[in-house]
N, C-alpha and C. Protein backbone atom coordinates (compact mmCIF):
# COMPACT_ATOMS: atom_id res chain seq x y z
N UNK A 1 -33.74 -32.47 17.07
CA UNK A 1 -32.49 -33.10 17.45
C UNK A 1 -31.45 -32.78 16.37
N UNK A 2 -30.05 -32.39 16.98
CA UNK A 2 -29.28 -31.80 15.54
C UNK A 2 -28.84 -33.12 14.89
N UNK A 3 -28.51 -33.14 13.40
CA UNK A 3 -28.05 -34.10 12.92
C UNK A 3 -26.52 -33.84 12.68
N UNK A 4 -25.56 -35.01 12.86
CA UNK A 4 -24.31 -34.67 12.68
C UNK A 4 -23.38 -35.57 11.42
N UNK A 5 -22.37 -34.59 10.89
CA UNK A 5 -21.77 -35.84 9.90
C UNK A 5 -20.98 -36.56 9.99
N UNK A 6 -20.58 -38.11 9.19
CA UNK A 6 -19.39 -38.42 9.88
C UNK A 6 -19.40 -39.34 8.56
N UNK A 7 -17.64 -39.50 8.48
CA UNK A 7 -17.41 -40.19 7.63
C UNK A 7 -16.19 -41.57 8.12
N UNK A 8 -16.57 -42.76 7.25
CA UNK A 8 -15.95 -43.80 7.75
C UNK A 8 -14.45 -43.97 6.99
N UNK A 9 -13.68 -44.53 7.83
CA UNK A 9 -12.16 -44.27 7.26
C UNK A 9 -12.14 -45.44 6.67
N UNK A 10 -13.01 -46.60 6.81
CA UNK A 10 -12.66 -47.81 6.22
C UNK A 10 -13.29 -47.62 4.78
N UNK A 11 -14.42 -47.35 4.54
CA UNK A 11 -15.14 -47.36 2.98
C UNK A 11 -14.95 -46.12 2.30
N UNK A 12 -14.74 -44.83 3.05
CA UNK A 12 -15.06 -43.72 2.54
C UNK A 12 -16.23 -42.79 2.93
N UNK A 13 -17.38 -43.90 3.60
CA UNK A 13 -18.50 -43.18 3.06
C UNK A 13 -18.66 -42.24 4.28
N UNK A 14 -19.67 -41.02 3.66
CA UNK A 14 -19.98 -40.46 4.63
C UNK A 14 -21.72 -40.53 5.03
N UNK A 15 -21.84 -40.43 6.05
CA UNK A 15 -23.21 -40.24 6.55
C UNK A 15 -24.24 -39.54 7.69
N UNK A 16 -24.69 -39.49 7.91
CA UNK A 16 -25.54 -38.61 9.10
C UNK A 16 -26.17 -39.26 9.90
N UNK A 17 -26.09 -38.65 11.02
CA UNK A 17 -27.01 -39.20 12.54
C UNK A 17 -27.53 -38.25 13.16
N UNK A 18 -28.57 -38.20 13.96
CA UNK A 18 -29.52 -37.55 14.36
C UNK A 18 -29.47 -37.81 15.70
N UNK A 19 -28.95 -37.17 17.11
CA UNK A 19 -28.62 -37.74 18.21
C UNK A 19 -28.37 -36.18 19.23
N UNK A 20 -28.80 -36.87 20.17
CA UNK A 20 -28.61 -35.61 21.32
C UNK A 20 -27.09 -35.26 21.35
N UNK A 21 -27.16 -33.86 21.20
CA UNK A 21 -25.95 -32.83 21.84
C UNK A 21 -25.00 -33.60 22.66
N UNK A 22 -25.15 -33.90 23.60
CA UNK A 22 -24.61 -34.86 24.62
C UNK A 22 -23.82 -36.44 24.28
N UNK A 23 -24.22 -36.91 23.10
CA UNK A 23 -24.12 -37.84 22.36
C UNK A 23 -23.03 -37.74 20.98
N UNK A 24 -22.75 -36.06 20.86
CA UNK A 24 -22.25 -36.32 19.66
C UNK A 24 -20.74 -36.44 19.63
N UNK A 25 -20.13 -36.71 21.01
CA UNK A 25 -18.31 -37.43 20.29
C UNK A 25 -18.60 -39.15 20.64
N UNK A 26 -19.83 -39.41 20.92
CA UNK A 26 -19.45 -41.09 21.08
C UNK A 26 -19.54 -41.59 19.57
N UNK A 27 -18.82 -42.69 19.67
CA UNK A 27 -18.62 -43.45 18.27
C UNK A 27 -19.51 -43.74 17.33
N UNK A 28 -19.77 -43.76 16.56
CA UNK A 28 -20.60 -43.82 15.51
C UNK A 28 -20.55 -44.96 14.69
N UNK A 29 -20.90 -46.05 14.37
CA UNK A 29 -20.81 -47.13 13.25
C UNK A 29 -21.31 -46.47 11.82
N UNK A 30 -20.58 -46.71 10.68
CA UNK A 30 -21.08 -46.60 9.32
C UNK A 30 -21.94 -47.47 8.72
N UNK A 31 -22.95 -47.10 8.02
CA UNK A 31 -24.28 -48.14 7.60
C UNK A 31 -23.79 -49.16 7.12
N UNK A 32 -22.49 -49.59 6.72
CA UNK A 32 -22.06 -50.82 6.55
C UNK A 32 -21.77 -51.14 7.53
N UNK A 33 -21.45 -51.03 8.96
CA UNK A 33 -21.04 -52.00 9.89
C UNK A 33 -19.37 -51.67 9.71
N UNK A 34 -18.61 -50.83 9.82
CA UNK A 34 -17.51 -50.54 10.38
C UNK A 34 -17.64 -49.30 11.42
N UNK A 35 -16.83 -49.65 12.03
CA UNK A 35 -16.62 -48.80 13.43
C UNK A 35 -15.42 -47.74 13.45
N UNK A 36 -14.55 -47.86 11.95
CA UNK A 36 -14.01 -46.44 12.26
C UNK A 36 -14.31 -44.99 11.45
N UNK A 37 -14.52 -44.32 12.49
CA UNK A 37 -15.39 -43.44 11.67
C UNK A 37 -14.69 -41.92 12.37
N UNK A 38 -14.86 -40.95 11.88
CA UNK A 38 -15.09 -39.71 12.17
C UNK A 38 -15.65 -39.09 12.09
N UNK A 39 -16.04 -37.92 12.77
CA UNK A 39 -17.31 -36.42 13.10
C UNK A 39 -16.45 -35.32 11.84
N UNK A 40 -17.08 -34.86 11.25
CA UNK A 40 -16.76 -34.05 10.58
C UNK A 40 -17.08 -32.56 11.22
N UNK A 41 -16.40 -31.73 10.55
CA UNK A 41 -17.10 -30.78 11.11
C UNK A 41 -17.93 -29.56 10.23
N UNK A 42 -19.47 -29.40 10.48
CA UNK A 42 -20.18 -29.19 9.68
C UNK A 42 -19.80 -27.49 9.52
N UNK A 43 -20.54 -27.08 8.11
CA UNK A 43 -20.73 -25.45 7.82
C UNK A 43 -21.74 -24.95 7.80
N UNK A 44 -22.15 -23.89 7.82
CA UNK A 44 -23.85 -23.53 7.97
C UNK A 44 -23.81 -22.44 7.52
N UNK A 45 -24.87 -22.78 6.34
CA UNK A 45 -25.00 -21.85 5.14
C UNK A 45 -26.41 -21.20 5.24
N UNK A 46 -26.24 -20.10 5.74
CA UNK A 46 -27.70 -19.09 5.75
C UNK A 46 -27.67 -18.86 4.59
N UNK A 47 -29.09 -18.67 3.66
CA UNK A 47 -29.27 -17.94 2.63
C UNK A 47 -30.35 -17.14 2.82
N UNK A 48 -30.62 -16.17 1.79
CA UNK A 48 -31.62 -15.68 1.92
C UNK A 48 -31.89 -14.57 0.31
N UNK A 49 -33.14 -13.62 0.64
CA UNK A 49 -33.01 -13.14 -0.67
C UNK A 49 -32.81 -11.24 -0.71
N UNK A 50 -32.73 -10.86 0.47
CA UNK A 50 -32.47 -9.43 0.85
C UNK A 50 -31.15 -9.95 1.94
N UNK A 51 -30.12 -8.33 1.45
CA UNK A 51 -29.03 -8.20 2.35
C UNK A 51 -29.01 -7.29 3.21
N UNK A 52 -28.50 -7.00 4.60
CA UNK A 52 -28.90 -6.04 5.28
C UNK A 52 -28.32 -4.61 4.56
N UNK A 53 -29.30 -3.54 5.15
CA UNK A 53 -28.75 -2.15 4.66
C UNK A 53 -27.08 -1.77 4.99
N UNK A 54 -26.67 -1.24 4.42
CA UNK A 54 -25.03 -0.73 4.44
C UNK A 54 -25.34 -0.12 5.34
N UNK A 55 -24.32 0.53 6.56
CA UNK A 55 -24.26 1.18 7.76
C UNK A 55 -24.27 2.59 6.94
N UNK A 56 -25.24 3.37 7.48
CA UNK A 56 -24.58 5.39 7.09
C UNK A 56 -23.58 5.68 7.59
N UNK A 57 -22.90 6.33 6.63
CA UNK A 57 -22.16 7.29 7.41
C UNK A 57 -22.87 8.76 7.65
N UNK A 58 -21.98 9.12 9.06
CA UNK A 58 -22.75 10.39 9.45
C UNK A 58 -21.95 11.29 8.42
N UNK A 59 -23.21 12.10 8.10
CA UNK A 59 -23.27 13.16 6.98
C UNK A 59 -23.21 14.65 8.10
N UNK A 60 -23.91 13.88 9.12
CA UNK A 60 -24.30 15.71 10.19
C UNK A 60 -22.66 15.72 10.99
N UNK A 61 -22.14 15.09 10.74
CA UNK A 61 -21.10 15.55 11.76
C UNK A 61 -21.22 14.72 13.30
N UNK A 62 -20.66 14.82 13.94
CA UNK A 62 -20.79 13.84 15.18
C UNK A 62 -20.07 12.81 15.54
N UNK A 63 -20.31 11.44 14.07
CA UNK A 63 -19.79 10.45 14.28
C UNK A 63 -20.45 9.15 14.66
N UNK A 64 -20.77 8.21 14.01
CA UNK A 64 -20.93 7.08 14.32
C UNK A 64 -22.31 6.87 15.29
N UNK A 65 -22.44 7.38 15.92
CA UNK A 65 -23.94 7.02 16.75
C UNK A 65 -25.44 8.01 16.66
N UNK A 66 -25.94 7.40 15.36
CA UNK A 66 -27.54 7.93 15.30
C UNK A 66 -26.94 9.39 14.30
N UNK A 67 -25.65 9.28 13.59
CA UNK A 67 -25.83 10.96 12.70
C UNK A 67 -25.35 11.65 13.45
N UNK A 68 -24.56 11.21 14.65
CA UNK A 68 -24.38 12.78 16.20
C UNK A 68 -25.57 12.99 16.79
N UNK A 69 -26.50 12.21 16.98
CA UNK A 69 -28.09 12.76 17.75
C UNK A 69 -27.71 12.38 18.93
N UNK A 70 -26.85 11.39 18.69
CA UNK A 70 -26.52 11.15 21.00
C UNK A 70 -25.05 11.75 21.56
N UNK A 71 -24.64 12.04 20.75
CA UNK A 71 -23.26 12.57 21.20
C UNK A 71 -23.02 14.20 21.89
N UNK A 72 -24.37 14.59 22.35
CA UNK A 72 -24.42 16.06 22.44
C UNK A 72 -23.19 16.93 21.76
C-alpha cells in the first residue's frame, strides 16, 4: 500500500499514512488531532551503485542505429 506525506498547517508537523491509491486526496487528521492538513508532494530517489553505459557513437559511419548495421 503506498504511503503518502502530509503536513499539518496548524502545528507544523509532518507525517505519513499508508492508504489505498483511491484514498489519497481525502482528508487526513494529524497525530495530534487537527484536521488541517495537506498532501505533500513526494520525490523518489533511486539510488544505486553502477551507472548505465554512455550511448556509442557510431565510429562505422551510418548513424545512430546498431554502428549503421540496420541502416543498409
Amino acid at each position: 500500500m503506498p504511503r503518502y506525506e502530509y503536513r499539518c498547517r496548524t502545528c507544523g508537523d509532518t507525517f505519513e499514512l499508508s492508504r489505498p491509491m483511491a484514498q489519497s486526496a481525502d482528508p487526513a487528521d494529524c497525530p495530534a488531532g487537527h484536521d488541517d492538513t495537506v498532501k505533500l508532494l513526494s520525490t523518489v530517489a533511486v539510488g544505486g551503485t553502477k551507472s548505465a553505459p554512455a550511448p556509442q557513437t557510431g565510429g562505422g559511419g551510418g548513424g545512430g542505429c546498431c554502428g549503421g548495421g540496420c541502416c543498409g
